[in-house]
PDB file of N, CA and C in Angstrom:
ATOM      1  N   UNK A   1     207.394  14.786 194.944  1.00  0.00           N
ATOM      2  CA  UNK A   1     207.970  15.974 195.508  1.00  0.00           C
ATOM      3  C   UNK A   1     209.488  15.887 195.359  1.00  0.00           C
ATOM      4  N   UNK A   2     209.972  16.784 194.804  1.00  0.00           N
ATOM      5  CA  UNK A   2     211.514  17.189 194.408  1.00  0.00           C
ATOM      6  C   UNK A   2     212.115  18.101 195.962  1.00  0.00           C
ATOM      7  N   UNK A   3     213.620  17.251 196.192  1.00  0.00           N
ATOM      8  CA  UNK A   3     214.049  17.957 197.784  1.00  0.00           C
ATOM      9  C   UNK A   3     214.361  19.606 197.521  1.00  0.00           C
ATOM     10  N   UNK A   4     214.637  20.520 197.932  1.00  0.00           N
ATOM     11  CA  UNK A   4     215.096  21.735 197.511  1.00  0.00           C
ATOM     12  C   UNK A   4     216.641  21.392 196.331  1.00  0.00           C
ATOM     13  N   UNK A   5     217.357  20.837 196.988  1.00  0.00           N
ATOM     14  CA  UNK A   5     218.872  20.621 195.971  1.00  0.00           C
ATOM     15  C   UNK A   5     218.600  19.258 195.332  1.00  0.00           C
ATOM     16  N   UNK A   6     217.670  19.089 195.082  1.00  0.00           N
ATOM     17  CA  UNK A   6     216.818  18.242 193.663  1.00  0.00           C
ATOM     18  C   UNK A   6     217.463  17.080 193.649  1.00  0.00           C
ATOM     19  N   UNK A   7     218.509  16.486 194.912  1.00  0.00           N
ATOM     20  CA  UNK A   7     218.767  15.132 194.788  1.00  0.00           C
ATOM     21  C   UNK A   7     218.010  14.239 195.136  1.00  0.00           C
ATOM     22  N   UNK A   8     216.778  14.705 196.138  1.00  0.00           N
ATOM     23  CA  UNK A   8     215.613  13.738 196.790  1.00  0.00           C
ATOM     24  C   UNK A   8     214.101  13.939 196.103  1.00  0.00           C
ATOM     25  N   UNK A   9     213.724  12.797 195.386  1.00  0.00           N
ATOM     26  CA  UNK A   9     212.236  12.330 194.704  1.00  0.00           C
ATOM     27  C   UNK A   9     211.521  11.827 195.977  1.00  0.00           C
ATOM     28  N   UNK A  10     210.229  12.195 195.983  1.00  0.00           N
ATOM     29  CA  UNK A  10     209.485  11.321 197.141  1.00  0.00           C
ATOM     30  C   UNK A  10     208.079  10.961 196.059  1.00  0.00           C
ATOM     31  N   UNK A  11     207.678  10.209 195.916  1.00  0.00           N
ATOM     32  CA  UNK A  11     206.720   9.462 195.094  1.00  0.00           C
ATOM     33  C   UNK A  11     205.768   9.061 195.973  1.00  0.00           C
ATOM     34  N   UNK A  12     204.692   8.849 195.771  1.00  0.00           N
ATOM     35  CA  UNK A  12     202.979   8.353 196.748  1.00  0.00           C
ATOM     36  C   UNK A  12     202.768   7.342 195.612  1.00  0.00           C
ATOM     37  N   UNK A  13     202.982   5.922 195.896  1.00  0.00           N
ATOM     38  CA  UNK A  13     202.098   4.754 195.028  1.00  0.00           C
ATOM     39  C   UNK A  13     200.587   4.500 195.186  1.00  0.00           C
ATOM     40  N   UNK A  14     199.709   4.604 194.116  1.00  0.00           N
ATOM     41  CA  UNK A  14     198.747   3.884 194.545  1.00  0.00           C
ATOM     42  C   UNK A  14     198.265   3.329 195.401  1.00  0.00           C
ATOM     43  N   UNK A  15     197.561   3.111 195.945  1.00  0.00           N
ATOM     44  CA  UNK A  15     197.430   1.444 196.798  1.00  0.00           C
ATOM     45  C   UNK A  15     196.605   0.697 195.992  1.00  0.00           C
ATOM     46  N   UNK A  16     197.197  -0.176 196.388  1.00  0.00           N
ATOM     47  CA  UNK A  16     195.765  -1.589 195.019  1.00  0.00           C
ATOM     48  C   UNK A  16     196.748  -1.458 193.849  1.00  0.00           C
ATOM     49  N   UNK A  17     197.554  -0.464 193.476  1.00  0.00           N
ATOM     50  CA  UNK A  17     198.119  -0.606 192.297  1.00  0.00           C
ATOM     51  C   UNK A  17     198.413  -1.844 191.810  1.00  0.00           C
ATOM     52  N   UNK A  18     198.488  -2.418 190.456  1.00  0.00           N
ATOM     53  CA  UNK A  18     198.546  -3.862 190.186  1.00  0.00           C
ATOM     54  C   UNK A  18     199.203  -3.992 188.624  1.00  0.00           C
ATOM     55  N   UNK A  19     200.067  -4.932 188.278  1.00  0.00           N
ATOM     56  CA  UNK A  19     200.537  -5.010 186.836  1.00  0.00           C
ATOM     57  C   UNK A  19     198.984  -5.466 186.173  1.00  0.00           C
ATOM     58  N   UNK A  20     199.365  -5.732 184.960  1.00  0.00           N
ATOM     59  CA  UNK A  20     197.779  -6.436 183.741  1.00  0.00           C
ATOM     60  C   UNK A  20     197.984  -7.669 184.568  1.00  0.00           C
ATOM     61  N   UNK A  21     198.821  -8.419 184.769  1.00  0.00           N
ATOM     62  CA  UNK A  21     198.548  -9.490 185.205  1.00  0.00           C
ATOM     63  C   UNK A  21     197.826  -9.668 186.977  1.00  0.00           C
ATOM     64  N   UNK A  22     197.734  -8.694 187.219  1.00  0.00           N
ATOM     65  CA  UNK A  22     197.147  -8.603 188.731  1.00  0.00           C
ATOM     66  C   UNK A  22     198.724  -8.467 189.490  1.00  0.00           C
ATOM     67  N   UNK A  23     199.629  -8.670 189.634  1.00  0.00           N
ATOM     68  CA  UNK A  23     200.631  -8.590 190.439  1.00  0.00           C
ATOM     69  C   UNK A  23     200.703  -7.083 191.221  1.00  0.00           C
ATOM     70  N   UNK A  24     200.912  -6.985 192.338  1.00  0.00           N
ATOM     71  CA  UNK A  24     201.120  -6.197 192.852  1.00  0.00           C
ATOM     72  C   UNK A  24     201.991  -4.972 192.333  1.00  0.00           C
ATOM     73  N   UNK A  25     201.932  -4.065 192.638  1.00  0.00           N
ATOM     74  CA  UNK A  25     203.129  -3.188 192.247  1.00  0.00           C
ATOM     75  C   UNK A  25     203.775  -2.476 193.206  1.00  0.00           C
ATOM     76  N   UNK A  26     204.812  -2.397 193.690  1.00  0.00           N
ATOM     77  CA  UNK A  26     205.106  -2.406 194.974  1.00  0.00           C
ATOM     78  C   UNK A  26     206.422  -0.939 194.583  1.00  0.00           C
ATOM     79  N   UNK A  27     206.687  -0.396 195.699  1.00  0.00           N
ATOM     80  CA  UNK A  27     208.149   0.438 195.566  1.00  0.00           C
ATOM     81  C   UNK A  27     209.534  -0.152 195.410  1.00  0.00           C
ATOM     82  N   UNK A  28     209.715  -1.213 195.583  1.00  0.00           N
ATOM     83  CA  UNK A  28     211.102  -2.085 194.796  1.00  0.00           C
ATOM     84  C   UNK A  28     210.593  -1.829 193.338  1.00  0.00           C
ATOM     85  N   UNK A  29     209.454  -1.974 192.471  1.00  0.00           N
ATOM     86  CA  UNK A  29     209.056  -2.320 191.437  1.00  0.00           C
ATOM     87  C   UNK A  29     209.541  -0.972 190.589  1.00  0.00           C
ATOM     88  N   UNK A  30     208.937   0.318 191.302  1.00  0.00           N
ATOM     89  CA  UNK A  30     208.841   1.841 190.818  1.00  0.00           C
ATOM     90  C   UNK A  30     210.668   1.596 190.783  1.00  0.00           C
ATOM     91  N   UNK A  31     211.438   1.311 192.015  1.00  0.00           N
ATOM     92  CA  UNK A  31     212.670   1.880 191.744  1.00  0.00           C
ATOM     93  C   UNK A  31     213.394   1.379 190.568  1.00  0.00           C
ATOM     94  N   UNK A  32     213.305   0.222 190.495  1.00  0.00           N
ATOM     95  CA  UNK A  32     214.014  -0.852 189.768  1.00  0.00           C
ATOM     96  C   UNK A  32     213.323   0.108 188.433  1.00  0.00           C
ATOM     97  N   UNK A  33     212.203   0.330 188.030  1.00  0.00           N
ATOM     98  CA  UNK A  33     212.250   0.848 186.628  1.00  0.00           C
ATOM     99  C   UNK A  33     212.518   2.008 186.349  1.00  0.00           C
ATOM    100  N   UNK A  34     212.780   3.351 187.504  1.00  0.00           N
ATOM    101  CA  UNK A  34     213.581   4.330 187.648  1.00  0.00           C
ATOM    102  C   UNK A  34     214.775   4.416 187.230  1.00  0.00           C
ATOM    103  N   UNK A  35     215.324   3.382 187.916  1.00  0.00           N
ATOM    104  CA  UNK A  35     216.312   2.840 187.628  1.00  0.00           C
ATOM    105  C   UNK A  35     217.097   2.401 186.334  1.00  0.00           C
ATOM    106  N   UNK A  36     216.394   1.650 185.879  1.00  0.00           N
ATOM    107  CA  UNK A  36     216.168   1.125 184.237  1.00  0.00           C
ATOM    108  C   UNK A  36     216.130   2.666 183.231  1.00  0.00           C
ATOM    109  N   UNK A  37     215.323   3.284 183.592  1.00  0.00           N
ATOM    110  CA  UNK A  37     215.040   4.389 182.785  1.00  0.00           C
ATOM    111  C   UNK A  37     216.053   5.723 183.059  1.00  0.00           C
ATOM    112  N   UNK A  38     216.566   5.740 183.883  1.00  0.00           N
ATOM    113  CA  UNK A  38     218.210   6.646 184.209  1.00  0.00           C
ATOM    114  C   UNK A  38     218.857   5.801 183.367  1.00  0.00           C
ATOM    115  N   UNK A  39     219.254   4.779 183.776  1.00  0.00           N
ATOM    116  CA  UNK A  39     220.843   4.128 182.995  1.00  0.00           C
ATOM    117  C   UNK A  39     220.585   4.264 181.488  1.00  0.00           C
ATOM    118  N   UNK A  40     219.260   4.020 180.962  1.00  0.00           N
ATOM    119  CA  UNK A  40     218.825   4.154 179.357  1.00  0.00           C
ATOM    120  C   UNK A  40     219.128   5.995 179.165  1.00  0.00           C
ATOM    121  N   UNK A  41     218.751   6.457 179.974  1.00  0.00           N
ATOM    122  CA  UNK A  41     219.402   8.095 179.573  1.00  0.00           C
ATOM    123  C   UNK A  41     220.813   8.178 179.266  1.00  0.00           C
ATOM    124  N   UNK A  42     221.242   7.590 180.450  1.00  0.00           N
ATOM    125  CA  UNK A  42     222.998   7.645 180.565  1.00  0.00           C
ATOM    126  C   UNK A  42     223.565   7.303 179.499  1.00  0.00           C
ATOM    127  N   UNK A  43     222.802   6.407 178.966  1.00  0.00           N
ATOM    128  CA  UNK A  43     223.126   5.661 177.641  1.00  0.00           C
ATOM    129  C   UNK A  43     223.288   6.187 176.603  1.00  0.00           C
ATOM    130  N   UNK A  44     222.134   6.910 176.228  1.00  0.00           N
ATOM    131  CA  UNK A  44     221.767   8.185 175.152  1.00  0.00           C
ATOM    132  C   UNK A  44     222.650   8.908 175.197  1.00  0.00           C
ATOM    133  N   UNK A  45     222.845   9.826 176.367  1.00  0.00           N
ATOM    134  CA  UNK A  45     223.332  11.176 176.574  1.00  0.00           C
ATOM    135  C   UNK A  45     224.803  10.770 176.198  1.00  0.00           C
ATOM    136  N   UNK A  46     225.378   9.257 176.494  1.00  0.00           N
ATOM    137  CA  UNK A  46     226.952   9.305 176.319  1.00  0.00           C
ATOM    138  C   UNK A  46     227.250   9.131 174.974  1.00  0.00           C
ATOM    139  N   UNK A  47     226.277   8.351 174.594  1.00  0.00           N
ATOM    140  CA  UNK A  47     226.397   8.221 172.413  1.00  0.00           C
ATOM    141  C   UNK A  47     226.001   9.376 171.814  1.00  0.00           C
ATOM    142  N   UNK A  48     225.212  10.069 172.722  1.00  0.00           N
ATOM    143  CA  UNK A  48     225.032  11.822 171.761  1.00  0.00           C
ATOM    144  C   UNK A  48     226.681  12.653 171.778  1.00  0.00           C
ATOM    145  N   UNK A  49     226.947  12.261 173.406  1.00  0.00           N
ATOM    146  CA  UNK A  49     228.805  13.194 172.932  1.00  0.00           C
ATOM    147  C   UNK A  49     229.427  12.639 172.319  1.00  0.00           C
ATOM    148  N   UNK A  50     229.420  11.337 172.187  1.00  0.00           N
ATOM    149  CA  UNK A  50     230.364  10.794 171.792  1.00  0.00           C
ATOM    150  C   UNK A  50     230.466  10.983 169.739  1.00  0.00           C
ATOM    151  N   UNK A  51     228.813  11.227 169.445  1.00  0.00           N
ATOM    152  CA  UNK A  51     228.578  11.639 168.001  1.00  0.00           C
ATOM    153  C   UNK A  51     229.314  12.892 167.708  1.00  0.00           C
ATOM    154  N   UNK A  52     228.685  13.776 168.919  1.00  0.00           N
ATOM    155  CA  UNK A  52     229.358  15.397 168.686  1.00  0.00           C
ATOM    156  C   UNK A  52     230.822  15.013 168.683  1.00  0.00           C
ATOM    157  N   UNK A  53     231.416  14.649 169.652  1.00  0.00           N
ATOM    158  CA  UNK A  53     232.624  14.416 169.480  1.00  0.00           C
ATOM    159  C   UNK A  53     233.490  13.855 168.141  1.00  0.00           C
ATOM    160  N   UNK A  54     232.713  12.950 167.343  1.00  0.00           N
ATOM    161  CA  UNK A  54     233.530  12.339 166.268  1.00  0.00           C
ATOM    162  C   UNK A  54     233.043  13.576 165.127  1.00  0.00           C
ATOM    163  N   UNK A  55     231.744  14.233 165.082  1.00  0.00           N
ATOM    164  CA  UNK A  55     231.956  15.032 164.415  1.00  0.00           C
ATOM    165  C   UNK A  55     233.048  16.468 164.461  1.00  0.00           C
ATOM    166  N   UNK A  56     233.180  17.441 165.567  1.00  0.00           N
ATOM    167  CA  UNK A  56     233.932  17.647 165.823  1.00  0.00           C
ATOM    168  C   UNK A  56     235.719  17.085 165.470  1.00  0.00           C
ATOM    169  N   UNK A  57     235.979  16.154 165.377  1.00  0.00           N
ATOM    170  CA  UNK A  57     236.955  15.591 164.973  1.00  0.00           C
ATOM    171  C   UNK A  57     237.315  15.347 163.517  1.00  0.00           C
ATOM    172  N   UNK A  58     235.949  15.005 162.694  1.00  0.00           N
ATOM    173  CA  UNK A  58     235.694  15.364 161.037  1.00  0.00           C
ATOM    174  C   UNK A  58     235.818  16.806 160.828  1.00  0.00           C
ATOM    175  N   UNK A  59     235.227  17.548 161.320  1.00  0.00           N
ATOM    176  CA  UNK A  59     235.442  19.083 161.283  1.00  0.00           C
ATOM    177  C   UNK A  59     236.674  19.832 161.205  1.00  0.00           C
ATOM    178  N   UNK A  60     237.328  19.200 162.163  1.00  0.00           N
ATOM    179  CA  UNK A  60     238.715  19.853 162.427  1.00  0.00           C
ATOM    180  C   UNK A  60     239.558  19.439 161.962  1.00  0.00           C
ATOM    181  N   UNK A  61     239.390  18.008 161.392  1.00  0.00           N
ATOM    182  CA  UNK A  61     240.409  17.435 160.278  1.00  0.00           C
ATOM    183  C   UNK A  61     240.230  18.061 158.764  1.00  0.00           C
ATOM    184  N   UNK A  62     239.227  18.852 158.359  1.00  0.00           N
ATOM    185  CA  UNK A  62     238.726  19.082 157.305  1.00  0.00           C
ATOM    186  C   UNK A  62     239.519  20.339 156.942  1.00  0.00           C
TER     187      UNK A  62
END
């Protein structure tokens, strides 16, 4: 469930949920790879401007 001003996620885990190896899977587990998987966006999204940007800069030197 998304809050109305879309800064609050509320998530329902499993219960019993478990890695292949049997390990539990717990809500530290969900955040931490939330987590992981934002900063890998952040990542993307800043080398995509940063492409537009150098093109842009070929462009306008041209």
């Amino acid at each position: 469930m998304v809050s109305q001003d879309g800064l609050s996620w509320a998530f329902t885990l499993r219960s019993k949920a478990t890695f292949h190896d049997g390990t539990p899977f717990t809500a530290e587990n969900a955040a931490v790879s939330l987590k992981r998987a934002l900063a890998v966006s952040a990542c993307c999204l800043k080398l995509r401007l940063l492409r537009l940007r150098a093109k842009a800069a070929i462009s306008a030197s041209e």
